[in-house]
Protein backbone atom coordinates (compact mmCIF):
# COMPACT_ATOMS: atom_id res chain seq x y z
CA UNK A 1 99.94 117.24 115.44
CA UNK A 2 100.32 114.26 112.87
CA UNK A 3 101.25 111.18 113.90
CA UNK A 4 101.59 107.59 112.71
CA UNK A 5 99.00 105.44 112.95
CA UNK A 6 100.48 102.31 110.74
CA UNK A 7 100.83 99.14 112.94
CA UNK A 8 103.84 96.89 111.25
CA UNK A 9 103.78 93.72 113.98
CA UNK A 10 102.23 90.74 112.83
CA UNK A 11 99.10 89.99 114.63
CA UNK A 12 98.13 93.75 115.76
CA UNK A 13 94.73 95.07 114.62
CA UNK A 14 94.91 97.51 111.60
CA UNK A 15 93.73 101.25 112.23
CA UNK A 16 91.64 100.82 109.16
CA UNK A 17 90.98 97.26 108.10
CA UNK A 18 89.98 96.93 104.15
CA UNK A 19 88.88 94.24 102.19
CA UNK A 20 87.61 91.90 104.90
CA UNK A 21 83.90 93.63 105.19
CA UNK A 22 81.82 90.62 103.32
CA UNK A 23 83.48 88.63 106.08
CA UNK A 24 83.15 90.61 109.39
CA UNK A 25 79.60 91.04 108.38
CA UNK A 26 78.94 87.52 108.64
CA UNK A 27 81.00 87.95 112.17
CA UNK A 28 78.56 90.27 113.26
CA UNK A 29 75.33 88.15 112.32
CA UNK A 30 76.40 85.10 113.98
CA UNK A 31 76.68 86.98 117.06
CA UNK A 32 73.97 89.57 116.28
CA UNK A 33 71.18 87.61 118.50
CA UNK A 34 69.72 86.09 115.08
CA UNK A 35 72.31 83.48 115.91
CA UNK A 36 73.48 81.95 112.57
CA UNK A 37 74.74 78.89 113.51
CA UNK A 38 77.04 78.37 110.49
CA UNK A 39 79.49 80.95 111.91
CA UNK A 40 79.84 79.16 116.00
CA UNK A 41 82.60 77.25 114.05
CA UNK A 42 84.64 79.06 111.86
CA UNK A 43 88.68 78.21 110.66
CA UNK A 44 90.18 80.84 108.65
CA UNK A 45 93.21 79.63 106.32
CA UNK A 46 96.04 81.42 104.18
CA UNK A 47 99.62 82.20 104.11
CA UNK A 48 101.78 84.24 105.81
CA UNK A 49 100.75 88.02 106.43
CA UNK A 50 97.52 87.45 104.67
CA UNK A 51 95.62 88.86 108.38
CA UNK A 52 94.92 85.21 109.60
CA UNK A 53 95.33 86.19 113.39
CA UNK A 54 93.62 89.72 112.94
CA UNK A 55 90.56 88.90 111.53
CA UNK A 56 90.50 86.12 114.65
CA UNK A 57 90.53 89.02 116.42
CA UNK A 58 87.84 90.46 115.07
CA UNK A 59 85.99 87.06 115.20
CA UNK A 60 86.28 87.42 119.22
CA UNK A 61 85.66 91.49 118.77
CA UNK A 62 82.10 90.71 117.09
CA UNK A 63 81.45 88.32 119.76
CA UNK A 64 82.39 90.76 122.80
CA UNK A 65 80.52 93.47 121.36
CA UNK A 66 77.79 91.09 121.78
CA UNK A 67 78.38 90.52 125.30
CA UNK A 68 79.74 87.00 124.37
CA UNK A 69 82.98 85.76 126.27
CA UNK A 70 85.64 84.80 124.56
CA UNK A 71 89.18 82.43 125.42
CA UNK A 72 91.91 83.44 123.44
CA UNK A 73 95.14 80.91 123.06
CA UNK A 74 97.75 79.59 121.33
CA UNK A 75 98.03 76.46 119.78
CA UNK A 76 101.02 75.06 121.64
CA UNK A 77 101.35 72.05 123.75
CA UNK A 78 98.86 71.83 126.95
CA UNK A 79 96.08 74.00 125.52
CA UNK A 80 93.18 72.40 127.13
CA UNK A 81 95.01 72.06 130.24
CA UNK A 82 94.93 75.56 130.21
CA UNK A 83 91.48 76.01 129.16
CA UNK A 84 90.59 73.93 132.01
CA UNK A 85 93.11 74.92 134.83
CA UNK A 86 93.41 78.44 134.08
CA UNK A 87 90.87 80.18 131.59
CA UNK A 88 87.45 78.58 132.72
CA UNK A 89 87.65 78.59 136.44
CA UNK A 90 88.08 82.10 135.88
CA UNK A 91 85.16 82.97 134.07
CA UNK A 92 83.32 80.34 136.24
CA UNK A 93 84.34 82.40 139.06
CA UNK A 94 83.05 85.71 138.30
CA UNK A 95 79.84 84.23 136.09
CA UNK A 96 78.43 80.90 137.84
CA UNK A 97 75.45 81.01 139.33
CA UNK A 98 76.77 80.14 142.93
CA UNK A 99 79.21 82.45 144.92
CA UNK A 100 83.05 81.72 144.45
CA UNK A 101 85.58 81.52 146.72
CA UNK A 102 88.79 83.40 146.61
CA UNK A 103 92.06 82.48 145.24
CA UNK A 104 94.16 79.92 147.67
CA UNK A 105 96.94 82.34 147.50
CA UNK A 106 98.18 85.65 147.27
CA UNK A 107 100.36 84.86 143.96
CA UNK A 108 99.33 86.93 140.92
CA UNK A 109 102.30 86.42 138.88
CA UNK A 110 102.31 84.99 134.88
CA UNK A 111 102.95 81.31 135.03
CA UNK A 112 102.69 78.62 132.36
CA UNK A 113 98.81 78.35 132.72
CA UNK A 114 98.69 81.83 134.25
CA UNK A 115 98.56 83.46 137.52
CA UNK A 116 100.55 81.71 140.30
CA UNK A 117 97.45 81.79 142.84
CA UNK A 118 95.58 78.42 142.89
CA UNK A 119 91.76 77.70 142.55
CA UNK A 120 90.19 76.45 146.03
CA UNK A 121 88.04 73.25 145.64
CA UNK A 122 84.83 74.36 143.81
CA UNK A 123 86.64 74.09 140.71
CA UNK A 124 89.45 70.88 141.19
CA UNK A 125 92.49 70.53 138.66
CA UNK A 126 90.84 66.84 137.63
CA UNK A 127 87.12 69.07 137.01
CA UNK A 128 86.81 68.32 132.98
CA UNK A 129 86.89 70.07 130.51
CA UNK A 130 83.47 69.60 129.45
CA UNK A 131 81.79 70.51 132.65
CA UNK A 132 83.13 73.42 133.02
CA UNK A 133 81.72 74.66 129.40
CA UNK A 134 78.62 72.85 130.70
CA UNK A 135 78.33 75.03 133.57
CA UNK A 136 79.54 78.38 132.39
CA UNK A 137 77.11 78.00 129.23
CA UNK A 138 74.29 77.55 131.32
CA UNK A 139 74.85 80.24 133.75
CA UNK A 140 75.11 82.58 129.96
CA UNK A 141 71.96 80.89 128.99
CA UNK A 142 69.54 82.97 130.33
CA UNK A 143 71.09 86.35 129.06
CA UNK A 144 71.71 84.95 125.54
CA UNK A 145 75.08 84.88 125.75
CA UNK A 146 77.92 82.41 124.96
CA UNK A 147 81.37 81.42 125.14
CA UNK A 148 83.67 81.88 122.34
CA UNK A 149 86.99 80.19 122.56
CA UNK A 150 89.65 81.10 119.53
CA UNK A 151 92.74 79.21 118.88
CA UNK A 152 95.59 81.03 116.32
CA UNK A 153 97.97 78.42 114.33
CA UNK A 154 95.92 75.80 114.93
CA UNK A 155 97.92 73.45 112.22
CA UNK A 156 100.46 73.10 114.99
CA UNK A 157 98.18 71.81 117.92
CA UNK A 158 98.37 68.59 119.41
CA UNK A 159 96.11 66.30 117.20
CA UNK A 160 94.57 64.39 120.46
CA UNK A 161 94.05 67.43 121.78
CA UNK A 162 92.29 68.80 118.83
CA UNK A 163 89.96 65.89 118.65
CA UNK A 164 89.20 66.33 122.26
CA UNK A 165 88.17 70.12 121.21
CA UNK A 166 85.95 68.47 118.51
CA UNK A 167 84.28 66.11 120.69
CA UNK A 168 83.34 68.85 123.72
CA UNK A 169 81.83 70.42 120.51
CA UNK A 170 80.02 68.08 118.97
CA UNK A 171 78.67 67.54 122.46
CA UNK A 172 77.45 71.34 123.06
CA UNK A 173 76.05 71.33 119.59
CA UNK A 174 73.75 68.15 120.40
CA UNK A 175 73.23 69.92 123.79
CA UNK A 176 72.20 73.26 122.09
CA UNK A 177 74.99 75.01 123.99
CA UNK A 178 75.95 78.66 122.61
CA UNK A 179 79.69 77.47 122.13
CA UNK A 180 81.71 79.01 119.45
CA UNK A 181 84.92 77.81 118.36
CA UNK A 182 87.40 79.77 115.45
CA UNK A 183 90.70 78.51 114.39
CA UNK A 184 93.10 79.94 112.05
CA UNK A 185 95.98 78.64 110.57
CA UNK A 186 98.85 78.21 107.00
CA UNK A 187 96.72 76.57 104.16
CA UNK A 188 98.56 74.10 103.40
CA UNK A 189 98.92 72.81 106.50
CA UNK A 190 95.43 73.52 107.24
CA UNK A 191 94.26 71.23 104.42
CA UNK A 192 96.67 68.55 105.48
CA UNK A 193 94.88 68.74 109.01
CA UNK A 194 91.44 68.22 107.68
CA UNK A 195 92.20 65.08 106.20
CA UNK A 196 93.14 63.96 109.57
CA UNK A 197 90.57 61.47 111.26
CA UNK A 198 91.54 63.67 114.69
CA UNK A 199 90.29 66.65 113.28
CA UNK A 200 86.75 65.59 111.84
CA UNK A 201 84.88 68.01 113.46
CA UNK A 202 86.85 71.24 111.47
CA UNK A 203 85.51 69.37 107.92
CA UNK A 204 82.26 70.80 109.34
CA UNK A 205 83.57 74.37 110.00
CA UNK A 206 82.98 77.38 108.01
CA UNK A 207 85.79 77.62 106.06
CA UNK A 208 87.21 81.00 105.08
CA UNK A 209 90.20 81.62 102.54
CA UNK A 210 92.10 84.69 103.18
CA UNK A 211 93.31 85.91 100.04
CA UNK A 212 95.45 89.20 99.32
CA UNK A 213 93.37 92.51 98.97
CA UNK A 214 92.25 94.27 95.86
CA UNK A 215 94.27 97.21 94.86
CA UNK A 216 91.44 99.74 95.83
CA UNK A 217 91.15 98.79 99.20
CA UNK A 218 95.01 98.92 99.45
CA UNK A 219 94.82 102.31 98.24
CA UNK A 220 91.87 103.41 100.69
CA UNK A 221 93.64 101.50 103.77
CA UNK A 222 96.97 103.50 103.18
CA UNK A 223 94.91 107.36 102.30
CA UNK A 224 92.81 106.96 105.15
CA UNK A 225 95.12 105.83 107.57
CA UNK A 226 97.39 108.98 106.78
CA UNK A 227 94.56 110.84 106.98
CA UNK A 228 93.39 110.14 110.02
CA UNK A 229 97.14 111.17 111.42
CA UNK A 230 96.61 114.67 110.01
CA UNK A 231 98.82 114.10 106.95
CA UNK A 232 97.85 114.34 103.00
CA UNK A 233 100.25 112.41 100.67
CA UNK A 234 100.25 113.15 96.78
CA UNK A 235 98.22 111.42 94.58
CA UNK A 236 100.68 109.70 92.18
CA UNK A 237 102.64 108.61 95.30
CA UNK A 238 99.71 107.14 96.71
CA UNK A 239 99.64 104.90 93.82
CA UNK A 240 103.60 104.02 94.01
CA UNK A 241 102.67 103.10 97.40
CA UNK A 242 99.50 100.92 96.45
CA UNK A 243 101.47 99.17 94.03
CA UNK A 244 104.16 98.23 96.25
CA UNK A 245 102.18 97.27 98.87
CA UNK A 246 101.06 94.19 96.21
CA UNK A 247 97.64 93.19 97.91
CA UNK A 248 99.78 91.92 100.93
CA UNK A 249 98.38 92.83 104.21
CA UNK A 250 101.32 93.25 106.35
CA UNK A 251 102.86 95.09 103.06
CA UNK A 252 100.52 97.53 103.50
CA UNK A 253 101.55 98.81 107.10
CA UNK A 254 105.05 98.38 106.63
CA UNK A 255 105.18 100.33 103.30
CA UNK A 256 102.78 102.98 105.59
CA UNK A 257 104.53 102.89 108.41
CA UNK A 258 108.63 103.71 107.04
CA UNK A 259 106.98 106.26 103.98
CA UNK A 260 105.66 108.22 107.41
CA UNK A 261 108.87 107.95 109.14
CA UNK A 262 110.90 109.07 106.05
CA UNK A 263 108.42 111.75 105.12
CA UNK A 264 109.17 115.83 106.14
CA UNK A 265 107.62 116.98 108.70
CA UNK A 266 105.35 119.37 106.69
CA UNK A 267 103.25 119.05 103.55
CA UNK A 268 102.19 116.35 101.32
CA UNK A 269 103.96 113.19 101.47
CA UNK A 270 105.82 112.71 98.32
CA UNK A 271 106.99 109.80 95.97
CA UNK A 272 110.59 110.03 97.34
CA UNK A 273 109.30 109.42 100.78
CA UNK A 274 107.32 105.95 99.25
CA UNK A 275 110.26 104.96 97.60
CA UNK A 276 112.89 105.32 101.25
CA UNK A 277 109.45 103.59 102.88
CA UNK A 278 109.44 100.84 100.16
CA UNK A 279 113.09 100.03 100.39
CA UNK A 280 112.93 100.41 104.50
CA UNK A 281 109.28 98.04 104.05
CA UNK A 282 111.46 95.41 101.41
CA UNK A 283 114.11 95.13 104.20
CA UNK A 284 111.90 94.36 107.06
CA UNK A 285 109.67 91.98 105.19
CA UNK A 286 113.03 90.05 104.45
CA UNK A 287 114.03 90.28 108.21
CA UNK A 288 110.75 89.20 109.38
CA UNK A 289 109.32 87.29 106.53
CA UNK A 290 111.21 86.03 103.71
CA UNK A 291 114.01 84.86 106.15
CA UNK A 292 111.72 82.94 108.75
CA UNK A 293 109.71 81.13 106.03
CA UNK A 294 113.42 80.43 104.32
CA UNK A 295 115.46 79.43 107.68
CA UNK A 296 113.99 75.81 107.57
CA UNK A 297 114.46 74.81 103.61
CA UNK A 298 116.77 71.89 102.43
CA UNK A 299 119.58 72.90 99.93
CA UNK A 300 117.71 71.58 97.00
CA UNK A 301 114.47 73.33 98.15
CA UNK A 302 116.65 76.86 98.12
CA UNK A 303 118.05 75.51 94.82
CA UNK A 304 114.70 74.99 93.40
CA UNK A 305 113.02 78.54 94.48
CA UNK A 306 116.46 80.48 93.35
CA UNK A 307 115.70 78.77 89.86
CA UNK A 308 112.20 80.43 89.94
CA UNK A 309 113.53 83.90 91.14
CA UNK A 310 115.40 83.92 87.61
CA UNK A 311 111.30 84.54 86.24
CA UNK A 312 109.53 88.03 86.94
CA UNK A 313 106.35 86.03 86.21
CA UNK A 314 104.76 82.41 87.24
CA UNK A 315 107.70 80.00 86.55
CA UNK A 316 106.93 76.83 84.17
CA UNK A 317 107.80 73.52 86.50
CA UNK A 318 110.05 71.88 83.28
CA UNK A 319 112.24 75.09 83.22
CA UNK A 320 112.58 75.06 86.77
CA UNK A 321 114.28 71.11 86.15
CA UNK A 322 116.70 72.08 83.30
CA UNK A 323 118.01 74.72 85.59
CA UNK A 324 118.42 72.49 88.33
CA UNK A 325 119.66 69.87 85.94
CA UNK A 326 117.72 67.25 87.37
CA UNK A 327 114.32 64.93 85.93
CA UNK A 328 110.96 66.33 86.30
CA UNK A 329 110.29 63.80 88.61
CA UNK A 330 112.83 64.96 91.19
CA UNK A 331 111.58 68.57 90.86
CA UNK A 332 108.61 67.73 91.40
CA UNK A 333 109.08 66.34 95.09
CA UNK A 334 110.35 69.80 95.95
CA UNK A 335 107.94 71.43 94.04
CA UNK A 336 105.47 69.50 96.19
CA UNK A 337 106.90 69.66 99.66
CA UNK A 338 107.21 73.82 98.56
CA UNK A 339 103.60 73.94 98.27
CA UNK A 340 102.78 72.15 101.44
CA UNK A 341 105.26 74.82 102.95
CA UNK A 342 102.80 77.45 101.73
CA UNK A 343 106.21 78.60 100.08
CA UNK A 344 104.73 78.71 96.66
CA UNK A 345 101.63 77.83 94.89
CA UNK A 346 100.41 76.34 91.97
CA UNK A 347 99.78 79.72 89.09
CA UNK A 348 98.00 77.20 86.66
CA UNK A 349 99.00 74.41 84.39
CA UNK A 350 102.44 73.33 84.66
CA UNK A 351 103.36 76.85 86.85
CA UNK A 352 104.34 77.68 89.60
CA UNK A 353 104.59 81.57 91.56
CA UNK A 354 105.87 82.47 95.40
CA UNK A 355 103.05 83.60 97.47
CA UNK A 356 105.09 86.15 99.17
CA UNK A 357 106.01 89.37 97.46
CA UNK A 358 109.44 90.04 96.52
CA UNK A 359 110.72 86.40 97.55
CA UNK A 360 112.02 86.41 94.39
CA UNK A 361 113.97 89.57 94.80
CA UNK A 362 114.80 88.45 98.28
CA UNK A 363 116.41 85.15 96.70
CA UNK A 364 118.35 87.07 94.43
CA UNK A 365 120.30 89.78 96.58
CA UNK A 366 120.73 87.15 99.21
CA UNK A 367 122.03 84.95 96.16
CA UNK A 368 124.76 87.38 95.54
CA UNK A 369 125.52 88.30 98.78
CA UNK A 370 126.13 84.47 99.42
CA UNK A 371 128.62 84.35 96.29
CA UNK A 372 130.54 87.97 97.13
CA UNK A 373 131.18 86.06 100.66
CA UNK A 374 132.21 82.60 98.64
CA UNK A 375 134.72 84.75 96.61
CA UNK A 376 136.02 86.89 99.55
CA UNK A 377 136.87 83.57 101.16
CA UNK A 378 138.58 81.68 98.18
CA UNK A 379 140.70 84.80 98.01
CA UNK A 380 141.84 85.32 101.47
């Protein structure tokens, strides 16, 4: 029986992940009992849907396989009082040396920092931070393990909490502690946030930019996944789907994932089933993508990126102004704040591209839909 195995949620581990293997090699050695210290800090930077938070994942995978524990969290407000109130006296209770007492009540249910049941007194809300790594690191020591703790959007964390982070790890790196620390965050952000003074201690990090994936490893994610389902698709629609899929991660399970669905039950998948899984894969990166990064934009930032959707190709910066009918100068402050967005980049001198596919064509239809409601209204 075929079935799909495409995965279109942001965040959820690929059935076949392509064009990250340099990279989860170098996972795999720092955790591989060779212990290359380069990799205990890593911070992993791109845009949207570029497979930030799944190759975090498969930081913390490596490191499991390796018998490694590993701390998982968000970067919203109060993360190290959940490291420290919630996270660690867990693993301190099941891996310290000395016996552990039970939980103070009979509450298991979710709470802000977790379960409702409270610690008893071996490990006190006001223990820090620092000891607790301390003392769970040295009960790994001896069966040369560690702790890994991973952190996704990390450009939104508290900045005095991040510097706290950086200081408990400068500390275990002076200590010779086997404490790893990944991050991953936007890259514009990202670079804003290194040139932070509260931050220092990411400058130091290996840094890894995650760029879109070569056509070819498009191609083999999307034939092997089917595959594996028990369905062939044709070889020409492969391609239509390869292309479509433009190097974008998330593209490539969404385009998968409705071709599938829109596919007959029997026999090769065809090109008309790509093209119903394209348009269906178009529609939900709009929902999911194009709209969220959108939603926040000024009026003269939407102005300025609808005056780049008139290009199919890298838009010149002194165009972009006569469209708008403003100075260079005043484009350029959007042009600016639309890079630090990770909206668009820079596509060499005096140029300028979306790093999203089919914003463009997003701005366009949403353009017109816009003036078809402006029209129905001044004729009503």
């Amino acid at each position: 029986m075929s079935s799909n195995l495409f995965r279109p949620s942001f965040g959820t581990y690929p059935h076949v992940l392509v064009g990250r293997d340099a990279l989860l090699d170098e996972f795999e050695d720092t955790f591989d009992g060779l212990l290359d210290l380069t990799g205990l800090t890593v911070l992993l930077s791109g845009q949207r849907g570029m497979g930030k938070t799944v190759l975090l994942d498969a930081y913390a995978r490596a490191a499991r396989s390796a018998g490694w524990l590993v701390i998982s969290d968000a970067s919203s407000d109060g993360l190290l009082d959940r490291l420290s109130r919630d996270h660690l006296p867990r693993l301190l209770q099941v891996h310290a040396e000395q016996p552990r007492t039970k939980l103070t009540s009979g509450s298991v249910s979710p709470g802000p920092v977790g379960a409702g049941g409270g610690w008893d007194e071996r490990y006190p809300a006001e223990s820090t931070l620092r000891s607790q790594i301390a003392e769970l690191t040295d009960a790994l020591r001896p069966s040369g393990r560690g702790l890994v703790i991973t952190v996704d959007e990390i450009q939104s964390a508290a900045l005095e909490e991040l510097h706290k982070l950086g200081e408990i790890l400068q500390y275990a790196r002076r200590e010779d502690r086997m404490l790893a620390f990944a991050g991953a965050g936007l890259s514009t952000p990202i670079e804003e946030l290194l040139d932070h003074p509260g931050a220092t201690f990411l400058r130091r990090a290996e840094h890894h930019t995650i760029g879109p994936v070569s056509r070819p490893d498009v191609r083999t994610a999307l034939a092997q996944t089917i595959a594996d389902g028990h369905r062939e698709i044709d070889v020409h629609a492969l391609d239509r789907a390869a292309d479509a899929a433009a190097g974008y991660p998330f593209m490539i399970q969404l385009v998968g994932y409705y071709t599938l669905k829109n596919a007959a039950p029997t026999g090769p998948v065809d090109a008309a089933a790509v093209d119903a899984g394209i348009t269906a894969a178009r529609r939900r990166l709009g929902r999911l993508v194009h709209a969220t990064a959108l939603r926040p934009l000024s009026d003269v930032d939407r102005t300025y990126l609808l005056a780049m959707a008139q290009d199919d190709r890298p838009s010149r910066t002194g165009e972009i102004a006569k469209r708008m009918g403003v100075t260079a100068q005043y484009a350029g402050e959007y042009r600016r704040r639309l890079i630090r967005d990770g909206i668009i980049e820079p596509a060499g001198h005096g140029k300028v591209r979306f790093t999203i596919p089919y914003t463009a064509d997003h701005l366009r239809e949403h353009a017109a839909h816009d003036a078809l409601e402006d029209l129905a209204d001044e004729t009503s």
